[in-house]
PDB file of N, CA and C in Angstrom:
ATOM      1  N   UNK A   1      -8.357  -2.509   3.205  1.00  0.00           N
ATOM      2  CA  UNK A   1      -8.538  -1.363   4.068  1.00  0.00           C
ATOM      3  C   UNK A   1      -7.590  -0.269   3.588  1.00  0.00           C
ATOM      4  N   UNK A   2      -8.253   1.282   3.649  1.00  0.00           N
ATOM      5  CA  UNK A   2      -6.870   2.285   3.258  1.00  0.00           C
ATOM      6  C   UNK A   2      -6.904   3.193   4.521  1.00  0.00           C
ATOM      7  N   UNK A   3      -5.696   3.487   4.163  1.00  0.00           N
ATOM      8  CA  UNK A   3      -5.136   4.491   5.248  1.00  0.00           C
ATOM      9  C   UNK A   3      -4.788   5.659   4.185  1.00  0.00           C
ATOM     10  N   UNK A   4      -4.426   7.138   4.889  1.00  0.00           N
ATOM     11  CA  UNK A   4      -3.658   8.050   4.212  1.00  0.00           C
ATOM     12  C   UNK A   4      -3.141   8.223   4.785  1.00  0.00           C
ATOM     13  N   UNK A   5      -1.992   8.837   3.981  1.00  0.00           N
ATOM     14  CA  UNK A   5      -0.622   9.963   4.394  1.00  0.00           C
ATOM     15  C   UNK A   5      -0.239  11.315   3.918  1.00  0.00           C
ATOM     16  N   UNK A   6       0.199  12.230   4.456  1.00  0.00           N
ATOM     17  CA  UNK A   6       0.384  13.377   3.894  1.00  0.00           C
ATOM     18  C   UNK A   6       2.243  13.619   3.573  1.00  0.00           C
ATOM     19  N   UNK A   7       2.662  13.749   2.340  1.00  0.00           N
ATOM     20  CA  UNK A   7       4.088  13.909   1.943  1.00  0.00           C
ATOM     21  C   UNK A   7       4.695  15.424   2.729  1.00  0.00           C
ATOM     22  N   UNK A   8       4.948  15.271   3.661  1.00  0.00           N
ATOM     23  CA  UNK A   8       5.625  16.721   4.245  1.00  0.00           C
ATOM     24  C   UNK A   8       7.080  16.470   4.261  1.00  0.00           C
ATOM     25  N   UNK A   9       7.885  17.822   4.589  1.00  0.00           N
ATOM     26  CA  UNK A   9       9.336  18.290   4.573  1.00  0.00           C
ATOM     27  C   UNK A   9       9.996  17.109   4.794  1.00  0.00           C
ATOM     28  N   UNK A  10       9.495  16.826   5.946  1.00  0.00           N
ATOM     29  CA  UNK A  10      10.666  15.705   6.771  1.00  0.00           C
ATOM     30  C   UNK A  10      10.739  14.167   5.886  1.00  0.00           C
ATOM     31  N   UNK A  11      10.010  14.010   5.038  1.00  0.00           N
ATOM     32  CA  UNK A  11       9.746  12.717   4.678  1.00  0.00           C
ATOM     33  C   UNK A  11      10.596  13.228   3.099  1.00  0.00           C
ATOM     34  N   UNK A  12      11.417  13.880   2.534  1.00  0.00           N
ATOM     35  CA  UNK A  12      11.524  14.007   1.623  1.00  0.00           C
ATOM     36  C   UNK A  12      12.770  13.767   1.774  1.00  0.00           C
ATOM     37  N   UNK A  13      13.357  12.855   0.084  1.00  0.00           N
ATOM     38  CA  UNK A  13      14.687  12.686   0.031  1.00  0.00           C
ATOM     39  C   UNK A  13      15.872  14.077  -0.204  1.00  0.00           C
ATOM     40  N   UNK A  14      16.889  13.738  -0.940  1.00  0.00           N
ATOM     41  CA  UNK A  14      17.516  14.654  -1.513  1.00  0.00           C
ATOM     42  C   UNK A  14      17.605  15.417  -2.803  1.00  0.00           C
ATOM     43  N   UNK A  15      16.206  14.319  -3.417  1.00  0.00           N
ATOM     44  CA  UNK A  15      15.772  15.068  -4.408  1.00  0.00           C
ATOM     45  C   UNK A  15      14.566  15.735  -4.909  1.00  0.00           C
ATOM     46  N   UNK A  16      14.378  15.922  -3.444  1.00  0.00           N
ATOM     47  CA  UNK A  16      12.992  16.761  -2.847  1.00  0.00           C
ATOM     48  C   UNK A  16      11.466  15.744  -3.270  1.00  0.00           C
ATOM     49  N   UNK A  17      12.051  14.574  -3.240  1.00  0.00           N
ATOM     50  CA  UNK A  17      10.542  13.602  -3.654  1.00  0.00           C
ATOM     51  C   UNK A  17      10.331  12.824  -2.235  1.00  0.00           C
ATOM     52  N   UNK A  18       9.453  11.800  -2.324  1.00  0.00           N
ATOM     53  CA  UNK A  18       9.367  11.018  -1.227  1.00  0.00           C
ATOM     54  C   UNK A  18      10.179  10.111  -1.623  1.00  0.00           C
ATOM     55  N   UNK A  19      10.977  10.005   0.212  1.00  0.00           N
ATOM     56  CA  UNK A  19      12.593   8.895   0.479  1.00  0.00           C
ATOM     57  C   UNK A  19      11.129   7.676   0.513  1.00  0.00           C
ATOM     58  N   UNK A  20      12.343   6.599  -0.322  1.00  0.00           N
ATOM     59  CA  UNK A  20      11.515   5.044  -0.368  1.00  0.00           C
ATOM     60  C   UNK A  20      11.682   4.740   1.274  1.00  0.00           C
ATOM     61  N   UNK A  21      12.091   4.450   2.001  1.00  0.00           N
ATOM     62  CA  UNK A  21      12.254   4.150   3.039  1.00  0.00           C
ATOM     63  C   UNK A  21      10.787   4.613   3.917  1.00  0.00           C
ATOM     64  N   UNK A  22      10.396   5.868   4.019  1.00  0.00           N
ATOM     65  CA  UNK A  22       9.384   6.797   4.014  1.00  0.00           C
ATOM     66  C   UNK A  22       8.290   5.962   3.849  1.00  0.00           C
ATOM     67  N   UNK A  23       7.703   5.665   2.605  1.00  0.00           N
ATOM     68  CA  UNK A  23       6.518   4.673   2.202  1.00  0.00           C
ATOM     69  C   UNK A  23       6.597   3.417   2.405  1.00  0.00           C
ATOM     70  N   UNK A  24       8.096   3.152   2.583  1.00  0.00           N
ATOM     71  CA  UNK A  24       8.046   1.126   3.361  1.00  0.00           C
ATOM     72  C   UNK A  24       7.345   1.520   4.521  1.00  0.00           C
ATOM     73  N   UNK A  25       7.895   2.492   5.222  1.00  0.00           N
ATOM     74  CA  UNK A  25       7.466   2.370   6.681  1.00  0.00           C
ATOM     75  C   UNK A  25       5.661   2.904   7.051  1.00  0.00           C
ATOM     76  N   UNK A  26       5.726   3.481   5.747  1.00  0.00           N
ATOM     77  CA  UNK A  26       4.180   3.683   5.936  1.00  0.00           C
ATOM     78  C   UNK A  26       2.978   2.582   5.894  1.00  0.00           C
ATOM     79  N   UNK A  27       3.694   1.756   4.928  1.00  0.00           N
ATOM     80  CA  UNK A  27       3.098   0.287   3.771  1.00  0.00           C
ATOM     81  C   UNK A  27       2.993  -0.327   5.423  1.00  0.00           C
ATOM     82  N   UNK A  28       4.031  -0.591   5.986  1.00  0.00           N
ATOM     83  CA  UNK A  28       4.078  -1.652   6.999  1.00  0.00           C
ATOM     84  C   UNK A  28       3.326  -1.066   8.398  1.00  0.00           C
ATOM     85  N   UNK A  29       3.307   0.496   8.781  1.00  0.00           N
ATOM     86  CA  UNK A  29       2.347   0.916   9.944  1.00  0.00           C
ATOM     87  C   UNK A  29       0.996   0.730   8.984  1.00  0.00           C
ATOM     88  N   UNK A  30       0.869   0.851   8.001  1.00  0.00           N
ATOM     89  CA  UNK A  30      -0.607   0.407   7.417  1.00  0.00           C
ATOM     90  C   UNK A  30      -0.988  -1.070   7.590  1.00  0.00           C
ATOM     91  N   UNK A  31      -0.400  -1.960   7.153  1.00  0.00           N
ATOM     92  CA  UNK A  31      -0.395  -2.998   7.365  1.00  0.00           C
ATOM     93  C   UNK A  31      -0.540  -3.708   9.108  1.00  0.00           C
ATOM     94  N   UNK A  32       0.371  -2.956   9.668  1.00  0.00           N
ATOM     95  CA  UNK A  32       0.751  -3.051  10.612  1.00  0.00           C
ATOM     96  C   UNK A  32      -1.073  -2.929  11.748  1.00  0.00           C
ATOM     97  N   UNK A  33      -1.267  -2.002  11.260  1.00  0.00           N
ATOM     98  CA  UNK A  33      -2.780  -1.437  12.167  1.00  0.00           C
ATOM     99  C   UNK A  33      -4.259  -2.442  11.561  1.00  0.00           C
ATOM    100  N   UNK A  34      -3.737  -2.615  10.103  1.00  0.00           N
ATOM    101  CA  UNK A  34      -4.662  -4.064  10.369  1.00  0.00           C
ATOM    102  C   UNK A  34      -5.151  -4.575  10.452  1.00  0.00           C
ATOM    103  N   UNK A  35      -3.451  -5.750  10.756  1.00  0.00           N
ATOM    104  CA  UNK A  35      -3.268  -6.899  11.086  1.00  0.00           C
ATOM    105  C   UNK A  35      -3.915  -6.986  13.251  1.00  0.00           C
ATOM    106  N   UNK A  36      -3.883  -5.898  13.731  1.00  0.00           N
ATOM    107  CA  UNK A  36      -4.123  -4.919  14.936  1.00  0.00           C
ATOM    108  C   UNK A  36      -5.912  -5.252  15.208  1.00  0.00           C
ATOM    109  N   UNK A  37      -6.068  -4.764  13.970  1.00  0.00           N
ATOM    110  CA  UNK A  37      -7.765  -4.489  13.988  1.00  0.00           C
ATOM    111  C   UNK A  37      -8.405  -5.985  13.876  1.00  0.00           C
ATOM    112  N   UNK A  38      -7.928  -6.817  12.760  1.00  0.00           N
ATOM    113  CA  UNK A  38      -8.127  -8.231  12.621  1.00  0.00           C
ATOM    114  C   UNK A  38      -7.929  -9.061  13.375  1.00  0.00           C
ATOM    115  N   UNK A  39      -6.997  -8.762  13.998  1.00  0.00           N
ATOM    116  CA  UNK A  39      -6.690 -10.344  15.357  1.00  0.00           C
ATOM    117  C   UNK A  39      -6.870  -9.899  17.024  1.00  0.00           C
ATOM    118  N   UNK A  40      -7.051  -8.256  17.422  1.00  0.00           N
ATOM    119  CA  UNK A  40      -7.516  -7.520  18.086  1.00  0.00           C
ATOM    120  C   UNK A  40      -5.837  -8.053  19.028  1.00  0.00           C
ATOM    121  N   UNK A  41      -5.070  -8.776  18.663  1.00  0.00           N
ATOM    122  CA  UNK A  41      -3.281  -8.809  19.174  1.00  0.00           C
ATOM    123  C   UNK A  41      -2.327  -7.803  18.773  1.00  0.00           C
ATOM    124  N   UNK A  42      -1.439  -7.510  19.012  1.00  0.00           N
ATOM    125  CA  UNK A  42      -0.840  -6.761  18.753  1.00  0.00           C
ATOM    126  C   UNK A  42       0.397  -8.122  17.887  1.00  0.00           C
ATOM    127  N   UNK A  43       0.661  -7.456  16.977  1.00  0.00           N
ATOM    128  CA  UNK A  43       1.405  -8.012  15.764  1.00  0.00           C
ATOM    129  C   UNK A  43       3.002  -7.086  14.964  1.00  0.00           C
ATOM    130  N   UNK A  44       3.525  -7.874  14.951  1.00  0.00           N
ATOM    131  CA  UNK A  44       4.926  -7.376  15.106  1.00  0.00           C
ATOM    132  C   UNK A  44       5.204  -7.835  12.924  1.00  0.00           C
ATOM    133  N   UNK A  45       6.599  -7.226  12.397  1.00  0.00           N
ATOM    134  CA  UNK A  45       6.775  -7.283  11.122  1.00  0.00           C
ATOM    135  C   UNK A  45       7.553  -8.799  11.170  1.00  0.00           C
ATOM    136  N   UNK A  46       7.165  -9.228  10.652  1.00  0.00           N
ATOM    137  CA  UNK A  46       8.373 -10.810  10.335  1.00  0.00           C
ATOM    138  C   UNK A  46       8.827 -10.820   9.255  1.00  0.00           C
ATOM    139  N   UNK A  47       8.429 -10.442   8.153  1.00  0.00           N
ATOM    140  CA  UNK A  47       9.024 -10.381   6.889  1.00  0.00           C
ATOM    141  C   UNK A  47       8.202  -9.090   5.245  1.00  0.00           C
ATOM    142  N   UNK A  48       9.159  -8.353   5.301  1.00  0.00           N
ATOM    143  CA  UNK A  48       8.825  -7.608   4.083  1.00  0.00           C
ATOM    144  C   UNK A  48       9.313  -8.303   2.458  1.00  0.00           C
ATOM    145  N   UNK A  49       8.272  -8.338   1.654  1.00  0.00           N
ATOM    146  CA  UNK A  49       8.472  -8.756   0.556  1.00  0.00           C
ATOM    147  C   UNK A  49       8.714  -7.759  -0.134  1.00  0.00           C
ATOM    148  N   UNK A  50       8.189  -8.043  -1.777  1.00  0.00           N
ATOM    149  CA  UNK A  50       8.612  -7.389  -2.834  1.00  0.00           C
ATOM    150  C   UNK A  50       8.028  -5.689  -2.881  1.00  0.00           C
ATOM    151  N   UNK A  51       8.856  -5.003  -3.019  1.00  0.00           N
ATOM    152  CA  UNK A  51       7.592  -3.525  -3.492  1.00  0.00           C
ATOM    153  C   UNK A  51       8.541  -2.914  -4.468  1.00  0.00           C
ATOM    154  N   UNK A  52       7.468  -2.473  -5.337  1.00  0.00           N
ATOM    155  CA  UNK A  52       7.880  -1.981  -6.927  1.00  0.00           C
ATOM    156  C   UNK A  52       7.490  -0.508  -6.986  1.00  0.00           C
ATOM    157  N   UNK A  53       8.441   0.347  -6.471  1.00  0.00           N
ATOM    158  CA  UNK A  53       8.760   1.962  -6.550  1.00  0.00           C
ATOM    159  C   UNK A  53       8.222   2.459  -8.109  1.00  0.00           C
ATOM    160  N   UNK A  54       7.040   2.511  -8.398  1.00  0.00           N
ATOM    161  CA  UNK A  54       6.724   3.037  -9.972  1.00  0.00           C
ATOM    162  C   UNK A  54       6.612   4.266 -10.266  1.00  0.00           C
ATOM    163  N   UNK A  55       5.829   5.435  -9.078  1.00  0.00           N
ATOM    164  CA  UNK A  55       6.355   6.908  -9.701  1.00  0.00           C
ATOM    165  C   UNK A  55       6.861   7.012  -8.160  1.00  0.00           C
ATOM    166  N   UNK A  56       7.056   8.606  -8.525  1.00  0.00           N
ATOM    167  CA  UNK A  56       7.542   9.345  -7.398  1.00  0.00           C
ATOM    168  C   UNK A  56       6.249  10.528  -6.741  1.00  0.00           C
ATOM    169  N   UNK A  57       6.337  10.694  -5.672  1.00  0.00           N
ATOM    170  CA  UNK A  57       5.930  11.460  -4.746  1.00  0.00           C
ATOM    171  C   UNK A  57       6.209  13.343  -4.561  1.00  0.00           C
ATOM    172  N   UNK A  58       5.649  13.800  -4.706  1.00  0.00           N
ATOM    173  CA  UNK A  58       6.168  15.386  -3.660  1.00  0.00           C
ATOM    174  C   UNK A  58       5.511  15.735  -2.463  1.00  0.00           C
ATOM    175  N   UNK A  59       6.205  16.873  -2.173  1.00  0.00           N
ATOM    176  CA  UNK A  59       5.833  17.522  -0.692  1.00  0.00           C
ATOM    177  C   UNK A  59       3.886  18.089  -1.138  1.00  0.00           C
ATOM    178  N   UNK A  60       3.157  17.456  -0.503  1.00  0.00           N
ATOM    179  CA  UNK A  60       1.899  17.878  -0.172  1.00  0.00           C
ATOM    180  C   UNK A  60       0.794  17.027  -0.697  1.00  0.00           C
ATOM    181  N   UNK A  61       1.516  16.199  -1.323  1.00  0.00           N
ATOM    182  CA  UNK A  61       0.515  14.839  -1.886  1.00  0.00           C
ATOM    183  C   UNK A  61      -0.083  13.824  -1.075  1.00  0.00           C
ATOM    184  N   UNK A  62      -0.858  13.580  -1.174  1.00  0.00           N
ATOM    185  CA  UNK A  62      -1.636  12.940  -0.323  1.00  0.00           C
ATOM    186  C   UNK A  62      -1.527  11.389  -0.432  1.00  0.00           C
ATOM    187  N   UNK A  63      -0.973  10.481  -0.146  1.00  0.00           N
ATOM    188  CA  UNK A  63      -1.116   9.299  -0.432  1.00  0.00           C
ATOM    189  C   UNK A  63      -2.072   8.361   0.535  1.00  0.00           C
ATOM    190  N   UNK A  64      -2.752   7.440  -0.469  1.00  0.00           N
ATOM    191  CA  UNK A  64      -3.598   5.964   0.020  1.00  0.00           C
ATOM    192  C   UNK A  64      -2.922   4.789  -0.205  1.00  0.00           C
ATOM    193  N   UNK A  65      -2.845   4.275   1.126  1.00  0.00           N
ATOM    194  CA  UNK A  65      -2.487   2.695   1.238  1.00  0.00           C
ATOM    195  C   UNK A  65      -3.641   1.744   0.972  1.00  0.00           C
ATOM    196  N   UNK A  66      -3.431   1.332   0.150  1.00  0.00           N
ATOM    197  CA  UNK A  66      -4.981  -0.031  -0.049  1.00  0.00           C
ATOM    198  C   UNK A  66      -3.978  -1.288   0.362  1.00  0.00           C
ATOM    199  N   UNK A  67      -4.539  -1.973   1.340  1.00  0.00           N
ATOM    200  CA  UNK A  67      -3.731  -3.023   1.966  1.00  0.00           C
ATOM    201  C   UNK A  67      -5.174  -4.500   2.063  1.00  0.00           C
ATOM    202  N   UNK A  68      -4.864  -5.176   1.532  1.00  0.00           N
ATOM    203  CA  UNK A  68      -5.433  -6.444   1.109  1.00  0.00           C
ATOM    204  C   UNK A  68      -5.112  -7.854   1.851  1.00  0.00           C
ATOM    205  N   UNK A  69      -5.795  -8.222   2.527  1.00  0.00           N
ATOM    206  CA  UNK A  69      -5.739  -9.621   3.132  1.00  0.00           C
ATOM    207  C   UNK A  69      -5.080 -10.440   2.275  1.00  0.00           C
ATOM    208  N   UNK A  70      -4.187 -11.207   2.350  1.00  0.00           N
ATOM    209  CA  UNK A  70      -3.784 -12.021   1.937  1.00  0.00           C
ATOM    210  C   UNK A  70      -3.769 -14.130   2.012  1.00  0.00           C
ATOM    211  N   UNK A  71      -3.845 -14.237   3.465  1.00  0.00           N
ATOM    212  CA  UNK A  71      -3.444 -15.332   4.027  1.00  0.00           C
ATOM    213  C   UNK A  71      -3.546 -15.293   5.381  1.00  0.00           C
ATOM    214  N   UNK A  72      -4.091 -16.118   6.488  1.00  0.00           N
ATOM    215  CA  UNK A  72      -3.750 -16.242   7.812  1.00  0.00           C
ATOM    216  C   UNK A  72      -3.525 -17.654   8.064  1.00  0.00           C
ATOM    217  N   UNK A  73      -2.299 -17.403   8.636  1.00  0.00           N
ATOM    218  CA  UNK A  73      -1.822 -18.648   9.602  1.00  0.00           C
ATOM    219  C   UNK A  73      -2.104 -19.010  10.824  1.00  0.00           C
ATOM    220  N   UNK A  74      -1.284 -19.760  11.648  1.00  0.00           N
ATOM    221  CA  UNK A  74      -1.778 -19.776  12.945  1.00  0.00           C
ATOM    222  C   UNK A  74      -1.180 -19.010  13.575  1.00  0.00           C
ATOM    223  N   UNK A  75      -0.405 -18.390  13.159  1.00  0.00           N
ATOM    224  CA  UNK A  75       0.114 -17.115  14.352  1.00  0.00           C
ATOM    225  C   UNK A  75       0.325 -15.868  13.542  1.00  0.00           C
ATOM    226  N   UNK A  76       0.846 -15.768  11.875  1.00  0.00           N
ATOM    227  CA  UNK A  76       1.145 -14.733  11.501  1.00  0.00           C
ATOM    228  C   UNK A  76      -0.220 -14.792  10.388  1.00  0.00           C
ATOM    229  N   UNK A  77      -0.447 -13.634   9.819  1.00  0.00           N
ATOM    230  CA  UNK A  77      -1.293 -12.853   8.912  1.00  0.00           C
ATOM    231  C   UNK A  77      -0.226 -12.038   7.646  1.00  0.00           C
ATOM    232  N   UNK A  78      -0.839 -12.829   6.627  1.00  0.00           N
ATOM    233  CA  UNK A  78       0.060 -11.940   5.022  1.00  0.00           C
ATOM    234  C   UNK A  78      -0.984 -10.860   4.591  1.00  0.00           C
ATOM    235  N   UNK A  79       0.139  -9.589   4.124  1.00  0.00           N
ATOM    236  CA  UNK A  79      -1.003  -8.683   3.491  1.00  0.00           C
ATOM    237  C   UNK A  79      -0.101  -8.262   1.748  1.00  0.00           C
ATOM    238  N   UNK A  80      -0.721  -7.795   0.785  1.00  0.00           N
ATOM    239  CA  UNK A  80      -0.315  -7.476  -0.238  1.00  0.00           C
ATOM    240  C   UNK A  80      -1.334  -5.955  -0.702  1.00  0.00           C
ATOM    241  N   UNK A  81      -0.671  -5.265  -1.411  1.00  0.00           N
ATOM    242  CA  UNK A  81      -1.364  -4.290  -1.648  1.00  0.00           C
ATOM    243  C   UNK A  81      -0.759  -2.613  -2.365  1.00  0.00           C
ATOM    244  N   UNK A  82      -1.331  -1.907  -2.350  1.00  0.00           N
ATOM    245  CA  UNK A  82      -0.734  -0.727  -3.238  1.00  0.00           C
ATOM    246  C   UNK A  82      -1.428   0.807  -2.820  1.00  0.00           C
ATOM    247  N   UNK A  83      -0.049   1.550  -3.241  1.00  0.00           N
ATOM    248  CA  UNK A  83      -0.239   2.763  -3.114  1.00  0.00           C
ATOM    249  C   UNK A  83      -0.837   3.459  -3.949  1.00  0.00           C
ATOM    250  N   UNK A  84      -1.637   5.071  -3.779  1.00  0.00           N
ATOM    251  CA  UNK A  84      -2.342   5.780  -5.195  1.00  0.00           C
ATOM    252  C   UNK A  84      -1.963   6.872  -4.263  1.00  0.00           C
ATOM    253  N   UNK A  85      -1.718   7.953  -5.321  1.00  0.00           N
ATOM    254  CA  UNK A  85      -1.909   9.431  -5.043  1.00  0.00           C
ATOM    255  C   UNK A  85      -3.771   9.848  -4.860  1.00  0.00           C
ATOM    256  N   UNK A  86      -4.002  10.150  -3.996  1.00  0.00           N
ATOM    257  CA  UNK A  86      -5.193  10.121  -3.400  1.00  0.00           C
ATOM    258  C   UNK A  86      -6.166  11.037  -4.033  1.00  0.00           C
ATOM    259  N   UNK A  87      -5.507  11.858  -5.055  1.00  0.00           N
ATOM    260  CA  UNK A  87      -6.302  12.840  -5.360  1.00  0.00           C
ATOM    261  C   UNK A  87      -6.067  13.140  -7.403  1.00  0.00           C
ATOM    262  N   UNK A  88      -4.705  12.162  -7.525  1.00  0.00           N
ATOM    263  CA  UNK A  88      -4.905  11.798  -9.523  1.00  0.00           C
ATOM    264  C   UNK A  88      -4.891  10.461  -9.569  1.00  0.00           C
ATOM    265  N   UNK A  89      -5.143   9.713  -8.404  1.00  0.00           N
ATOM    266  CA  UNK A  89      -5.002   8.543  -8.426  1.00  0.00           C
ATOM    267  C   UNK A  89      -4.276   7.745  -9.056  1.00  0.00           C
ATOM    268  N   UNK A  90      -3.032   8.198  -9.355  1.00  0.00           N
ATOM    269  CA  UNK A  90      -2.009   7.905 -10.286  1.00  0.00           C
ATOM    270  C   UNK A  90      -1.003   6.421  -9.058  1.00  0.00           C
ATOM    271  N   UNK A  91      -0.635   5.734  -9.853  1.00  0.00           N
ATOM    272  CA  UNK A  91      -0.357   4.402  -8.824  1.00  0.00           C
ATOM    273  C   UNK A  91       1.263   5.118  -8.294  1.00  0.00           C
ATOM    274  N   UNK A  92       1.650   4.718  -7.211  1.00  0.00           N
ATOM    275  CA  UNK A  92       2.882   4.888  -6.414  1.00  0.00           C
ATOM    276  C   UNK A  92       3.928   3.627  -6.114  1.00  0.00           C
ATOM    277  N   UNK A  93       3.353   2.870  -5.617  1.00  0.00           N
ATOM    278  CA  UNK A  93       4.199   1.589  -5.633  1.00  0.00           C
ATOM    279  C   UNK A  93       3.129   0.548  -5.477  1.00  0.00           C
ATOM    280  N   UNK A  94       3.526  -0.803  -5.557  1.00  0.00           N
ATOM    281  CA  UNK A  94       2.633  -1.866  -5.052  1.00  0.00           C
ATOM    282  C   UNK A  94       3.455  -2.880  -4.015  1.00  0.00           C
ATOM    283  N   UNK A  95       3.145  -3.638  -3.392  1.00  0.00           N
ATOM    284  CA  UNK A  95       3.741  -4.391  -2.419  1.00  0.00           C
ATOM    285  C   UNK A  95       2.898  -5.513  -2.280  1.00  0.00           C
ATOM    286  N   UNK A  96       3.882  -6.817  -2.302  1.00  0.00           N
ATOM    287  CA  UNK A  96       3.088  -8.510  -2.182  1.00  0.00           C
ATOM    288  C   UNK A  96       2.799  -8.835  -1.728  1.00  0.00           C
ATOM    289  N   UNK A  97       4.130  -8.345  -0.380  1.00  0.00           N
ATOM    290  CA  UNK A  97       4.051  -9.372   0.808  1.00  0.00           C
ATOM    291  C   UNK A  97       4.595  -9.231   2.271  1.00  0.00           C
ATOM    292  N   UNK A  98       3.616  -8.815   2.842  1.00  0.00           N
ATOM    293  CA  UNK A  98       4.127  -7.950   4.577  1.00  0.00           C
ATOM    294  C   UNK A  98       3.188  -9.383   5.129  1.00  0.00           C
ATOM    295  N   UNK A  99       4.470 -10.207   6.379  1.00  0.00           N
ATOM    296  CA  UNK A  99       4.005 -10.757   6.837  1.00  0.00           C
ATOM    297  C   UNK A  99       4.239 -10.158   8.169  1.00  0.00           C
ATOM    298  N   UNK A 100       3.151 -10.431   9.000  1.00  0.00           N
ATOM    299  CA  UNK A 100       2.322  -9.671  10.506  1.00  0.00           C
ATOM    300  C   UNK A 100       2.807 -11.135  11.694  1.00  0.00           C
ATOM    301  N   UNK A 101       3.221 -11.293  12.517  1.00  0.00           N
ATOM    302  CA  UNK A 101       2.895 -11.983  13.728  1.00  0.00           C
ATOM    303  C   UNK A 101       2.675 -11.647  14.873  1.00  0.00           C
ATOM    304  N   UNK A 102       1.286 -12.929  15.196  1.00  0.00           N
ATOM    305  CA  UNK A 102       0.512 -11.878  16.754  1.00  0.00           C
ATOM    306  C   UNK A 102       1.764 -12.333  17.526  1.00  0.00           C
ATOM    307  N   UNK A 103       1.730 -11.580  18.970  1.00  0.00           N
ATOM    308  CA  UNK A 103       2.661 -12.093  20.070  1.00  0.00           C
ATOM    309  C   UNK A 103       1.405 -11.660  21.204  1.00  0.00           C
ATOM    310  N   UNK A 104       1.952 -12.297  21.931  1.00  0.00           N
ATOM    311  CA  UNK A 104       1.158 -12.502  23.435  1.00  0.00           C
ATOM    312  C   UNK A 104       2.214 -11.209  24.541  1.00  0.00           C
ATOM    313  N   UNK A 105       1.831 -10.981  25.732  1.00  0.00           N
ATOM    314  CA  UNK A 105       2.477 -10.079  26.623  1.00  0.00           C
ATOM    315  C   UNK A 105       4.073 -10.551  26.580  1.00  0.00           C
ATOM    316  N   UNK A 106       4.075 -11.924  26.796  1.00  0.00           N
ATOM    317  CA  UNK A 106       5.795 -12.261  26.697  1.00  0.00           C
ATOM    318  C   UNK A 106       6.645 -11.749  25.612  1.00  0.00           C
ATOM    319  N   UNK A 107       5.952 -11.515  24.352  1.00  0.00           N
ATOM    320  CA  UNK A 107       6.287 -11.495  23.332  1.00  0.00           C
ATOM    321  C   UNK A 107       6.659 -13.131  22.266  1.00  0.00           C
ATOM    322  N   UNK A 108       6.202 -14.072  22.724  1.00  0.00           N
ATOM    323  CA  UNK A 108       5.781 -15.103  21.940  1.00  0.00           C
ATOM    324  C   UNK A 108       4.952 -15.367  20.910  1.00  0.00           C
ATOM    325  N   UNK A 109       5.031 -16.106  19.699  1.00  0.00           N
ATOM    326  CA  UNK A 109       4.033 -15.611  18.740  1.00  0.00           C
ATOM    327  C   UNK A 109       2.588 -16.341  19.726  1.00  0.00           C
ATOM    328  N   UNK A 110       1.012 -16.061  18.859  1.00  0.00           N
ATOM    329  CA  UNK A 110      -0.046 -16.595  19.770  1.00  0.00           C
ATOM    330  C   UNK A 110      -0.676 -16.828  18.673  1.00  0.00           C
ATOM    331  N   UNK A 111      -1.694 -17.496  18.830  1.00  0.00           N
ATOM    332  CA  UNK A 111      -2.659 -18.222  17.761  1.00  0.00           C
ATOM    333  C   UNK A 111      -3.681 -17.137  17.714  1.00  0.00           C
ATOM    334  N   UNK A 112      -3.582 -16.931  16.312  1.00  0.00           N
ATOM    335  CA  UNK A 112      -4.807 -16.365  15.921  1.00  0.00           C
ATOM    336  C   UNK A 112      -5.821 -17.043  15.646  1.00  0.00           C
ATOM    337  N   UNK A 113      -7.123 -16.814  16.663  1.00  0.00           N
ATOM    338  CA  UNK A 113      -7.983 -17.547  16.812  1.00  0.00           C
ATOM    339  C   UNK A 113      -9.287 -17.349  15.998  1.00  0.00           C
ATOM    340  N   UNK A 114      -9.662 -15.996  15.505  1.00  0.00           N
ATOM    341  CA  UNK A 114     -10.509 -15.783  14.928  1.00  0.00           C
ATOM    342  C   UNK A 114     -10.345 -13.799  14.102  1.00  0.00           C
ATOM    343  N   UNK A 115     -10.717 -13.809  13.228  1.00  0.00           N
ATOM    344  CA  UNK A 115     -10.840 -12.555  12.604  1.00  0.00           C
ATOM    345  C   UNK A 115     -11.891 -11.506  12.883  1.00  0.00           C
ATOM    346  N   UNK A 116     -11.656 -10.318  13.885  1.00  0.00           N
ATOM    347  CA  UNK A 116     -12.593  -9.715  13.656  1.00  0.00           C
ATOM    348  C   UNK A 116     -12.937  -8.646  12.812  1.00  0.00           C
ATOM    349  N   UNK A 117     -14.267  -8.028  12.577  1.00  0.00           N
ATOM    350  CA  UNK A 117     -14.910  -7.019  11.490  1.00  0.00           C
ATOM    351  C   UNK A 117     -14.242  -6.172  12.477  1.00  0.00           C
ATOM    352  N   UNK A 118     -13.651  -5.107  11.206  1.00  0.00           N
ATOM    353  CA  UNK A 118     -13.001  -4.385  11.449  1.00  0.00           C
ATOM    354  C   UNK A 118     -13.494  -2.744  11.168  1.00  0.00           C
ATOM    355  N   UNK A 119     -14.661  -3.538  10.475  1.00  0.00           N
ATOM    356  CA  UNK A 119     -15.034  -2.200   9.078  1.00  0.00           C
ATOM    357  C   UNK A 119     -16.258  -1.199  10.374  1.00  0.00           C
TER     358      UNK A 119
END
């Protein structure tokens, strides 16, 4: 599934590119929405894996998250997947491994019982 983003002011480091921090948090609300759409639970971050920073970003670029199923467990969901500049399609980073867990109202993890179409 992709999502976009738009590189504006606020998201920029000190060397006027996009702050890495910026695109983790994008990778993982991408991920994040889903893991949302798939288990129709609301799903919290349990563990960020590897991501490999390959170019850099500026102010007005458009970026795509392509976020890829990975694995489902009985309570958490793995995703792996990668960034492109949306418009030279030039690659941005890639990422292995965002693991998702559903929780119930208590906030306990809950069994994911079935996957729904999301598309």
């Amino acid at each position: 599934m992709d999502f976009h983003y738009l590189v504006t002011q606020p998201d920029l480091n000190a060397h006027g590119t996009l702050h890495g921090g910026i695109l983790t948090k994008w990778i993982d609300e991408s991920c994040g929405m889903f893991a949302r759409l798939l288990t129709r639970k609301v799903c919290v971050t349990r563990h960020i894996g590897n991501i490999d920073f390959v170019a850099t970003s500026k102010l007005g670029d458009t970026l795509k998250t392509h976020v890829d199923l990975l694995k489902v467990g009985n309570t958490s969901i793995t995703f792996s997947g990668f960034v492109l500049d949306a418009i030279t399609f030039k690659k941005i980073a890639d990422f292995e491994s965002f693991v998702f867990v559903a929780i119930d109202e208590n906030g306990v993890p809950a069994k994911i019982k079935q996957l729904h179409n999301c598309l």
